[in-house]
PDB file of N, CA and C in Angstrom:
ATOM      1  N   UNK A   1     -25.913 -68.867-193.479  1.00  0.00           N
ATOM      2  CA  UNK A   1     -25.156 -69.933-192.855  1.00  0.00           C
ATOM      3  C   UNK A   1     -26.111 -70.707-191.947  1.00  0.00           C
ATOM      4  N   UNK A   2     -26.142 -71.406-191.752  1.00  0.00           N
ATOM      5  CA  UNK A   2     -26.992 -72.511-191.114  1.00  0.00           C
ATOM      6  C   UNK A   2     -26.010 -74.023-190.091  1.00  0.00           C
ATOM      7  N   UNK A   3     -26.863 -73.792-188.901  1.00  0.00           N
ATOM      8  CA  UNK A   3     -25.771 -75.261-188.160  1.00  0.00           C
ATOM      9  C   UNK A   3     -26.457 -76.628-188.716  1.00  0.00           C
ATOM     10  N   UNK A   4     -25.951 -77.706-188.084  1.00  0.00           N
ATOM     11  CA  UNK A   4     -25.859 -79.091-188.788  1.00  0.00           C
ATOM     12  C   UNK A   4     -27.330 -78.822-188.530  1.00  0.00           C
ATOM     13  N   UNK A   5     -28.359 -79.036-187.434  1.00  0.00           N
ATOM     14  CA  UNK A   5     -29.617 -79.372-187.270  1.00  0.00           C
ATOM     15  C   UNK A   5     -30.692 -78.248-188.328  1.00  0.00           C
ATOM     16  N   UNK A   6     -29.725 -77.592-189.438  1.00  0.00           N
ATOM     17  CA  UNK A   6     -30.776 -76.878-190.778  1.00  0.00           C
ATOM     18  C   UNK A   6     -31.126 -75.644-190.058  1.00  0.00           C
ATOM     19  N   UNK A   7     -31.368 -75.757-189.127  1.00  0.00           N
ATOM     20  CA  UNK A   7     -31.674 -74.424-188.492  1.00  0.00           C
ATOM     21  C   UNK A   7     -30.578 -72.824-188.780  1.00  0.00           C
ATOM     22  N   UNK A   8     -31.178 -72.180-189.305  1.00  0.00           N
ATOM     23  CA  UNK A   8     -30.282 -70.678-189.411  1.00  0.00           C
ATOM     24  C   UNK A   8     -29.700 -70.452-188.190  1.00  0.00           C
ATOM     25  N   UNK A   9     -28.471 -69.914-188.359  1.00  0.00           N
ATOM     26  CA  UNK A   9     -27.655 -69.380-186.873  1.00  0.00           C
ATOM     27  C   UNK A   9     -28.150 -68.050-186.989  1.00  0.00           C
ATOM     28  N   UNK A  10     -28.747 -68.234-185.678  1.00  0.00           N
ATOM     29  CA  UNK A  10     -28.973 -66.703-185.119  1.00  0.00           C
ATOM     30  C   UNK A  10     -28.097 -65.786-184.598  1.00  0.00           C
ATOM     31  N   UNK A  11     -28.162 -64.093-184.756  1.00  0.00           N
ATOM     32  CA  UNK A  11     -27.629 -63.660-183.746  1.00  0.00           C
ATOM     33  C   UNK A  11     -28.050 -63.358-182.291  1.00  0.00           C
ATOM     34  N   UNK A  12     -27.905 -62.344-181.539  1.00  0.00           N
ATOM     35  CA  UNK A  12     -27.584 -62.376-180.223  1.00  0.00           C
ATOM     36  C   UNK A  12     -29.180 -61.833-180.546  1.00  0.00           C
ATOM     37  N   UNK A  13     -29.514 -60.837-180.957  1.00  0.00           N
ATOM     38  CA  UNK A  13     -31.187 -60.106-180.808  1.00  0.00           C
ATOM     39  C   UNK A  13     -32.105 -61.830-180.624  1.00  0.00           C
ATOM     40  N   UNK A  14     -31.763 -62.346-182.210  1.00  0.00           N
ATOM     41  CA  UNK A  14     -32.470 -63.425-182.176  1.00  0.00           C
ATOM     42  C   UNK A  14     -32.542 -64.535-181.215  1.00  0.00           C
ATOM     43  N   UNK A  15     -31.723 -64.663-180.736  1.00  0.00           N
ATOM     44  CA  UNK A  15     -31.617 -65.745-179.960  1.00  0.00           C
ATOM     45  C   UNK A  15     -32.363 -64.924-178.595  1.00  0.00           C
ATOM     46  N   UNK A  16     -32.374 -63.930-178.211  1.00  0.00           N
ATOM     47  CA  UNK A  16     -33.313 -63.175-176.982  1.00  0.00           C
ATOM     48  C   UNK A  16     -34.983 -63.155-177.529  1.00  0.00           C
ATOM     49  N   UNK A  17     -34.992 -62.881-178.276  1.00  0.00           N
ATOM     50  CA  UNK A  17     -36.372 -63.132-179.148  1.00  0.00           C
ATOM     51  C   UNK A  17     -36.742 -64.412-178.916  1.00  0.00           C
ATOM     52  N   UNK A  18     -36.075 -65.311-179.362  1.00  0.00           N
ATOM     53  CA  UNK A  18     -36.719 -67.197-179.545  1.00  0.00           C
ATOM     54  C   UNK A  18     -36.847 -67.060-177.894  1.00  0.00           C
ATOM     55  N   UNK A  19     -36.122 -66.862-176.915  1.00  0.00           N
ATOM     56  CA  UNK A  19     -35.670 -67.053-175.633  1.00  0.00           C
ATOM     57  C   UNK A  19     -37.348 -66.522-175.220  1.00  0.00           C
ATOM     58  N   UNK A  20     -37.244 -64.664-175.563  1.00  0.00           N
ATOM     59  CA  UNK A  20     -38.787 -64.628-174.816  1.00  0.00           C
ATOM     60  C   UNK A  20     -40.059 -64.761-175.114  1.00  0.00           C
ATOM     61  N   UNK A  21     -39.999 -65.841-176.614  1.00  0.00           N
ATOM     62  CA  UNK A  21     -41.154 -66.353-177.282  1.00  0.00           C
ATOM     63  C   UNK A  21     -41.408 -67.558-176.466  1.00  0.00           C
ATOM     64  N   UNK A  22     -40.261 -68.341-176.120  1.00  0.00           N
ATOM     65  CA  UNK A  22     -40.454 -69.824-175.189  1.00  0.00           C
ATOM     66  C   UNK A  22     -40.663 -69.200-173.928  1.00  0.00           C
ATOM     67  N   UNK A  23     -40.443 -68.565-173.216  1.00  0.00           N
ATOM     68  CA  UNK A  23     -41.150 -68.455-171.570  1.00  0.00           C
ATOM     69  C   UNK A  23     -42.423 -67.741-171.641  1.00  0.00           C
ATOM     70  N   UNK A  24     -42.638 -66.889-173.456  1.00  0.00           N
ATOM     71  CA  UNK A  24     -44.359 -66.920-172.721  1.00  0.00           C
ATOM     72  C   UNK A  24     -45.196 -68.271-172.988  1.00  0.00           C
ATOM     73  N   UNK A  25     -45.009 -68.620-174.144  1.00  0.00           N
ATOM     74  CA  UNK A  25     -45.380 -70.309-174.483  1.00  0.00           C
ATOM     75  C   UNK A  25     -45.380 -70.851-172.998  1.00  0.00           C
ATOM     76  N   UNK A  26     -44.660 -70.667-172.367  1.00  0.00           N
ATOM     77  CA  UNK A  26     -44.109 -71.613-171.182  1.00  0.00           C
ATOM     78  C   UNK A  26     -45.367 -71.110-170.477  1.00  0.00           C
ATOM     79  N   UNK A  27     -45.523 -69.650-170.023  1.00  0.00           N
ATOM     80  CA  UNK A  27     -46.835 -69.141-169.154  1.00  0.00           C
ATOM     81  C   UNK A  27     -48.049 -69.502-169.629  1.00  0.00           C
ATOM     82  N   UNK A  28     -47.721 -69.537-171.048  1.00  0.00           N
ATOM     83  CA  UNK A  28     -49.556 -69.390-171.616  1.00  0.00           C
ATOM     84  C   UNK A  28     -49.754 -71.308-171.379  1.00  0.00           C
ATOM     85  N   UNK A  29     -49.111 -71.907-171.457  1.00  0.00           N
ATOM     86  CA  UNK A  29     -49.381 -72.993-171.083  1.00  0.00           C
ATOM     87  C   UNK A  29     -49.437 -73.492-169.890  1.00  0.00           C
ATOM     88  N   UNK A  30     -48.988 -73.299-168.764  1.00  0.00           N
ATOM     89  CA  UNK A  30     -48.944 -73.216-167.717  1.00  0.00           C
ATOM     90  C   UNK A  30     -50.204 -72.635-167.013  1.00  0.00           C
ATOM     91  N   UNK A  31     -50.529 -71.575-167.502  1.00  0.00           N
ATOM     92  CA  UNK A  31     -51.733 -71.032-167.175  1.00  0.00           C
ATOM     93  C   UNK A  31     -53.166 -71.805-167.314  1.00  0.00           C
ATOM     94  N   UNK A  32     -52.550 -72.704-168.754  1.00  0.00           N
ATOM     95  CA  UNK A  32     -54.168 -73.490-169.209  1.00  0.00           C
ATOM     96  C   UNK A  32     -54.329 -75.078-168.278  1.00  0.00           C
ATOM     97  N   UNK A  33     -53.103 -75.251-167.606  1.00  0.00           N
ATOM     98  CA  UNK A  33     -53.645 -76.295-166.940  1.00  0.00           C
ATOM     99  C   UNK A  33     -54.339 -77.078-165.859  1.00  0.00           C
ATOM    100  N   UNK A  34     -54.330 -78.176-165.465  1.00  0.00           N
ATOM    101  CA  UNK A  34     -55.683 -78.305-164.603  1.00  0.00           C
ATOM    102  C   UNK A  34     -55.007 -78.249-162.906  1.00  0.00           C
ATOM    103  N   UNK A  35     -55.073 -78.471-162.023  1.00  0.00           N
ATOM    104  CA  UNK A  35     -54.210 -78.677-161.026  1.00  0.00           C
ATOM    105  C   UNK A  35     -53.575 -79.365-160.362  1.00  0.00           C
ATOM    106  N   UNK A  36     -54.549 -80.884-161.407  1.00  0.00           N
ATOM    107  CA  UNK A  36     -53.518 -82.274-161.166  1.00  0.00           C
ATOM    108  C   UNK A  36     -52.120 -82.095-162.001  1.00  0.00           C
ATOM    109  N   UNK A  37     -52.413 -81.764-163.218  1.00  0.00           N
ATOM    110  CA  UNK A  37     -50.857 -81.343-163.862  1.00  0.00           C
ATOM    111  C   UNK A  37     -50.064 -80.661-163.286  1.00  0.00           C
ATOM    112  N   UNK A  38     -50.904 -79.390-162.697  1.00  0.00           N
ATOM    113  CA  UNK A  38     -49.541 -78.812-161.378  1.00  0.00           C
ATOM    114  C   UNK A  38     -48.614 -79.702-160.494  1.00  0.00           C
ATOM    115  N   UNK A  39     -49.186 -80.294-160.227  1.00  0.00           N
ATOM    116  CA  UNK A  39     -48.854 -80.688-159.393  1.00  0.00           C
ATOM    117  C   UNK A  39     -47.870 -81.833-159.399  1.00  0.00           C
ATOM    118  N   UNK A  40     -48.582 -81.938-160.834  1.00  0.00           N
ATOM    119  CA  UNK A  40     -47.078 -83.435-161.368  1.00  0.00           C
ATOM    120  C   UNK A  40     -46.330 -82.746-161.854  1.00  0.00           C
ATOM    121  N   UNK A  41     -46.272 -81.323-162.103  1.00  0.00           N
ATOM    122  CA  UNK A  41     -44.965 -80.604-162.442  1.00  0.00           C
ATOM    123  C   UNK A  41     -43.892 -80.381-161.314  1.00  0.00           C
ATOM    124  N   UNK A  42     -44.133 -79.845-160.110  1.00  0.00           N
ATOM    125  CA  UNK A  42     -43.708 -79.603-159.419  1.00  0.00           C
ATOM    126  C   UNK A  42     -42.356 -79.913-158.703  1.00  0.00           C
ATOM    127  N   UNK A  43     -42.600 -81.705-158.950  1.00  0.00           N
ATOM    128  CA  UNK A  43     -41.231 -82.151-158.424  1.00  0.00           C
ATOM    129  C   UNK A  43     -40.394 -82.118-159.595  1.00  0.00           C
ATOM    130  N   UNK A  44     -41.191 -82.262-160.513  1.00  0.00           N
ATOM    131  CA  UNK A  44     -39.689 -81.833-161.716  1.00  0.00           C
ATOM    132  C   UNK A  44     -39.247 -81.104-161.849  1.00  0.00           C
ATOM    133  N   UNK A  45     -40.114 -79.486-161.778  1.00  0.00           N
ATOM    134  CA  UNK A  45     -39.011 -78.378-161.215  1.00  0.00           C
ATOM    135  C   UNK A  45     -38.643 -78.861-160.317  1.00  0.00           C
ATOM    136  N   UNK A  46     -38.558 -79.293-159.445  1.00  0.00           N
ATOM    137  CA  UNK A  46     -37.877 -78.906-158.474  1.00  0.00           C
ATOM    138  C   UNK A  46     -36.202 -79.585-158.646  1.00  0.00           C
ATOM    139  N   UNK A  47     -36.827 -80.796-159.105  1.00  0.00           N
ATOM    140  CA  UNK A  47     -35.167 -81.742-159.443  1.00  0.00           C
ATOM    141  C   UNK A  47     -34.823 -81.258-160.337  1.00  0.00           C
ATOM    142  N   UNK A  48     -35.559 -79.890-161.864  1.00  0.00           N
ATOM    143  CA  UNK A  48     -34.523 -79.855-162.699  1.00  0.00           C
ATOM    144  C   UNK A  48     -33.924 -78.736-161.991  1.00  0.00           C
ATOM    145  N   UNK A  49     -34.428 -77.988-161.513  1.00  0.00           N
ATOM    146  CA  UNK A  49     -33.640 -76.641-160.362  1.00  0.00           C
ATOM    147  C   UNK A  49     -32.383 -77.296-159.746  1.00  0.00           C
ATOM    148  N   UNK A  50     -32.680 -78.350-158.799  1.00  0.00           N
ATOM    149  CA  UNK A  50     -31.969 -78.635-158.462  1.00  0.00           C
ATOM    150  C   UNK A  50     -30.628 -79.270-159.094  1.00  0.00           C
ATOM    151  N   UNK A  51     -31.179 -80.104-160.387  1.00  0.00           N
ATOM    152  CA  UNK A  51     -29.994 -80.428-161.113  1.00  0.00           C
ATOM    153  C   UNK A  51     -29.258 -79.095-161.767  1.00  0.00           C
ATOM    154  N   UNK A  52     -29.949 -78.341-162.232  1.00  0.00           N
ATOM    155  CA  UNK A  52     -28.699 -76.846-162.743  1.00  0.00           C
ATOM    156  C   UNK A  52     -28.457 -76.652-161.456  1.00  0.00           C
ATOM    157  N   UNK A  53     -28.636 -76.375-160.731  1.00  0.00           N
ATOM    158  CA  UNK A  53     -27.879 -75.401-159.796  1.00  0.00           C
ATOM    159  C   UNK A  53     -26.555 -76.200-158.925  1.00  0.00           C
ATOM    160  N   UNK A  54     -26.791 -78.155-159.311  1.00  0.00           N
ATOM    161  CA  UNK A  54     -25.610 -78.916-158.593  1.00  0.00           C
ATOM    162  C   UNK A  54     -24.710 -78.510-160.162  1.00  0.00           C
ATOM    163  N   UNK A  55     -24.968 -78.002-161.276  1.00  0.00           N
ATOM    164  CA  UNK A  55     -23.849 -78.004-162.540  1.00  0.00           C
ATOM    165  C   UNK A  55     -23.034 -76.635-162.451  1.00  0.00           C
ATOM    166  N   UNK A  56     -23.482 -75.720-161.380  1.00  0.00           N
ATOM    167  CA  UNK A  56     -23.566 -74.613-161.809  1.00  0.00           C
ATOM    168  C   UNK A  56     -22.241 -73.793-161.454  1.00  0.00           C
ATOM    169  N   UNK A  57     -21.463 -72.828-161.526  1.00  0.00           N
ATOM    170  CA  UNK A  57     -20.238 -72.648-160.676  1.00  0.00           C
ATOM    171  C   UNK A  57     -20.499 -71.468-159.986  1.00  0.00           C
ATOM    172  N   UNK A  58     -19.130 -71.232-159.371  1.00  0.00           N
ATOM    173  CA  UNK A  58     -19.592 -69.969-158.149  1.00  0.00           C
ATOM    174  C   UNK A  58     -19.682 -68.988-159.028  1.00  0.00           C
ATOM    175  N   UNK A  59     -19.559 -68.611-159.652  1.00  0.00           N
ATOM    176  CA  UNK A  59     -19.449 -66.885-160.624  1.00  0.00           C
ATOM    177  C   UNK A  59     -21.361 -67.114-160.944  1.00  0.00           C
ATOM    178  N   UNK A  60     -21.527 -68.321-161.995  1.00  0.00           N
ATOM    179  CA  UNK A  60     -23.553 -68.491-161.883  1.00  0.00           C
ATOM    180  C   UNK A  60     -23.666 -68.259-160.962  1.00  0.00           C
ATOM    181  N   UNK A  61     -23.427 -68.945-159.731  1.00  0.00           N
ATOM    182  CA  UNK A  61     -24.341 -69.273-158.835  1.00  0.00           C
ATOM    183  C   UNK A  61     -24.544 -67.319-157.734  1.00  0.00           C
ATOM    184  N   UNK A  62     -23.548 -66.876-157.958  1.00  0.00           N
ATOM    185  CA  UNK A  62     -23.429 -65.567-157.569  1.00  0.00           C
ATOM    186  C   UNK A  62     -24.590 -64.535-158.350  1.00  0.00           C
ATOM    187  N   UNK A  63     -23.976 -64.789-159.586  1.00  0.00           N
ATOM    188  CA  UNK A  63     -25.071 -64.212-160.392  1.00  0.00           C
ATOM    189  C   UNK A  63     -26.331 -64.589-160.313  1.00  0.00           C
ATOM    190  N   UNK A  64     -26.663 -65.604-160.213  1.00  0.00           N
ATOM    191  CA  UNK A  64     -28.454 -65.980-159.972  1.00  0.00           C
ATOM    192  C   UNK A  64     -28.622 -65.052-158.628  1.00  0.00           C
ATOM    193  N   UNK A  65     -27.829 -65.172-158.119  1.00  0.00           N
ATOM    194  CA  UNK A  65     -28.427 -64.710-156.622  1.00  0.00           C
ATOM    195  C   UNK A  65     -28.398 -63.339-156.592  1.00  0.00           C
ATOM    196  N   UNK A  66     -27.808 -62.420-157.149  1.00  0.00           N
ATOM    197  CA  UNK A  66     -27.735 -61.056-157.601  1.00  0.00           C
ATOM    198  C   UNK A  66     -28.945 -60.711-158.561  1.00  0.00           C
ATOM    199  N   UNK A  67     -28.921 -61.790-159.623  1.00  0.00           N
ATOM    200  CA  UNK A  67     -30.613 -61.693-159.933  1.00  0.00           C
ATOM    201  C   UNK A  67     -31.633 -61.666-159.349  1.00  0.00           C
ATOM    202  N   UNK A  68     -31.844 -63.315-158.117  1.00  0.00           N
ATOM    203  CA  UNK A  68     -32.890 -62.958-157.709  1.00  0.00           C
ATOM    204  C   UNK A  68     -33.253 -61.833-156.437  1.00  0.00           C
ATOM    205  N   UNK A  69     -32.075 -61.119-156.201  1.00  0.00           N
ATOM    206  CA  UNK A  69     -32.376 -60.400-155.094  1.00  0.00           C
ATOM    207  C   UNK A  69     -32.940 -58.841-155.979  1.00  0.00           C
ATOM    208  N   UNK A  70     -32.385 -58.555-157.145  1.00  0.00           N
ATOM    209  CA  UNK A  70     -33.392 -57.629-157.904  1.00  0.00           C
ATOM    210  C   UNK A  70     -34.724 -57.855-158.587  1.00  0.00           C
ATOM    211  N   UNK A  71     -34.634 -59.341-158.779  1.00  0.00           N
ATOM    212  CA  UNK A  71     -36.332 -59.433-159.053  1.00  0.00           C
ATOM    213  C   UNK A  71     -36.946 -59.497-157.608  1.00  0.00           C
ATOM    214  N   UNK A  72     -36.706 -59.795-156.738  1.00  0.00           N
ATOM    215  CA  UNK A  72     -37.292 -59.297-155.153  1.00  0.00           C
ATOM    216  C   UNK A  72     -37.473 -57.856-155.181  1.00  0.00           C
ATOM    217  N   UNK A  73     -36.419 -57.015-154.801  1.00  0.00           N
ATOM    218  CA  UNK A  73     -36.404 -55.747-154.857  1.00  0.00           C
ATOM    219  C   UNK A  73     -37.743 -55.398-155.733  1.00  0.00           C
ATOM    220  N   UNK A  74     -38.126 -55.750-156.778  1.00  0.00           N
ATOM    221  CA  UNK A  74     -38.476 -55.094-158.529  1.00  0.00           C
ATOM    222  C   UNK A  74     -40.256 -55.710-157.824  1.00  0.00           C
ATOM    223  N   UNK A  75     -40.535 -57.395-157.080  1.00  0.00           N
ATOM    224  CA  UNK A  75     -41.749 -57.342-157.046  1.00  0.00           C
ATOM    225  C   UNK A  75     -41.711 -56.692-155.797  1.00  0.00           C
ATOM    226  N   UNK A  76     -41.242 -56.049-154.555  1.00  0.00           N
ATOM    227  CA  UNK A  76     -41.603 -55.192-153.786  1.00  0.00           C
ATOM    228  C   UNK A  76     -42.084 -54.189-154.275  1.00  0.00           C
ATOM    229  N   UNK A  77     -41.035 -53.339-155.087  1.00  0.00           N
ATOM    230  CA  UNK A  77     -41.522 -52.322-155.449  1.00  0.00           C
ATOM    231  C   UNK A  77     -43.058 -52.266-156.264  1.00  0.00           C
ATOM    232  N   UNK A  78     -43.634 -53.415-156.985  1.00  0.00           N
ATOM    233  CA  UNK A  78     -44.366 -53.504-157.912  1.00  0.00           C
ATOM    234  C   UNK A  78     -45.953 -54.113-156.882  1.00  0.00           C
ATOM    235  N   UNK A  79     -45.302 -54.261-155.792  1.00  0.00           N
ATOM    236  CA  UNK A  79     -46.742 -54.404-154.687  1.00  0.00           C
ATOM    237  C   UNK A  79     -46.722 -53.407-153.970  1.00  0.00           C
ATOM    238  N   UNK A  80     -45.675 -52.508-153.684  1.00  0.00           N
ATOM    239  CA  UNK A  80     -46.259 -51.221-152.594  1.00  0.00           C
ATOM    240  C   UNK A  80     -46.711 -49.972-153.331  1.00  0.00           C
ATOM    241  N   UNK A  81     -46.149 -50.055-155.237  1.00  0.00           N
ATOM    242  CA  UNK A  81     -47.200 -49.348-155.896  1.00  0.00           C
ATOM    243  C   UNK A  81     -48.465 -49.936-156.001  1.00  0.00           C
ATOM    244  N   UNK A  82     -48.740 -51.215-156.185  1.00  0.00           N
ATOM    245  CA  UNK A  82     -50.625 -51.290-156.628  1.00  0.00           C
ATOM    246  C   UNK A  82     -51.077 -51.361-154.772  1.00  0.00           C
ATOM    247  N   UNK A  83     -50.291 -51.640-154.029  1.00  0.00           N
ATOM    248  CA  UNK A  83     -50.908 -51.129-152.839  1.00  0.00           C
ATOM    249  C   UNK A  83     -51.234 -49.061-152.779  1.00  0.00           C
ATOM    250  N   UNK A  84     -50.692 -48.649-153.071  1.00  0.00           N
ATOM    251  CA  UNK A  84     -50.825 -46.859-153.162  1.00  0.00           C
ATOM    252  C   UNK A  84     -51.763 -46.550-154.331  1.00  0.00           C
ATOM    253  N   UNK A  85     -52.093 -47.663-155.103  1.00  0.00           N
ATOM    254  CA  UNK A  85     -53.198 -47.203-155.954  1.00  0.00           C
ATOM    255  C   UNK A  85     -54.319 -47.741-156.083  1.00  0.00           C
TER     256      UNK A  85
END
């Protein structure tokens, strides 16, 4: 089965797969650039951040924040181990 744009419908594995094939693409590119490009990135994160998060409702917006307080938790923990080693 396939949607209008030809593309095969994925399931749920697949669609986490494509998902963490594009954020390393996203790093490995990110990584190769110069620091004037940083820097012209920057405000666009920042306005596209800012634009999801003005779309976003309280149940997201709860949940992001429950996220990012375990990826906090997760890089603490992940600096006071390479600090002990």
């Amino acid at each position: 089965i396939y949607r209008v744009d030809g593309r095969a419908i994925e399931g749920t594995e697949e669609t986490e797969q494509r998902r963490s094939e594009d954020r390393l693409r996203t790093i490995v590119r990110r990584n190769y650039m110069t620091a004037e490009e940083t820097q012209q990135r920057c405000p666009e994160d920042r306005l596209r951040t800012v634009a999801i998060r003005n779309n976003t409702t309280a149940e997201e917006t709860e949940e992001r924040r429950s996220d990012d307080q375990l990826r906090a938790i997760a890089r603490r923990n992940n600096e006071s181990f390479e600090v002990r080693n």
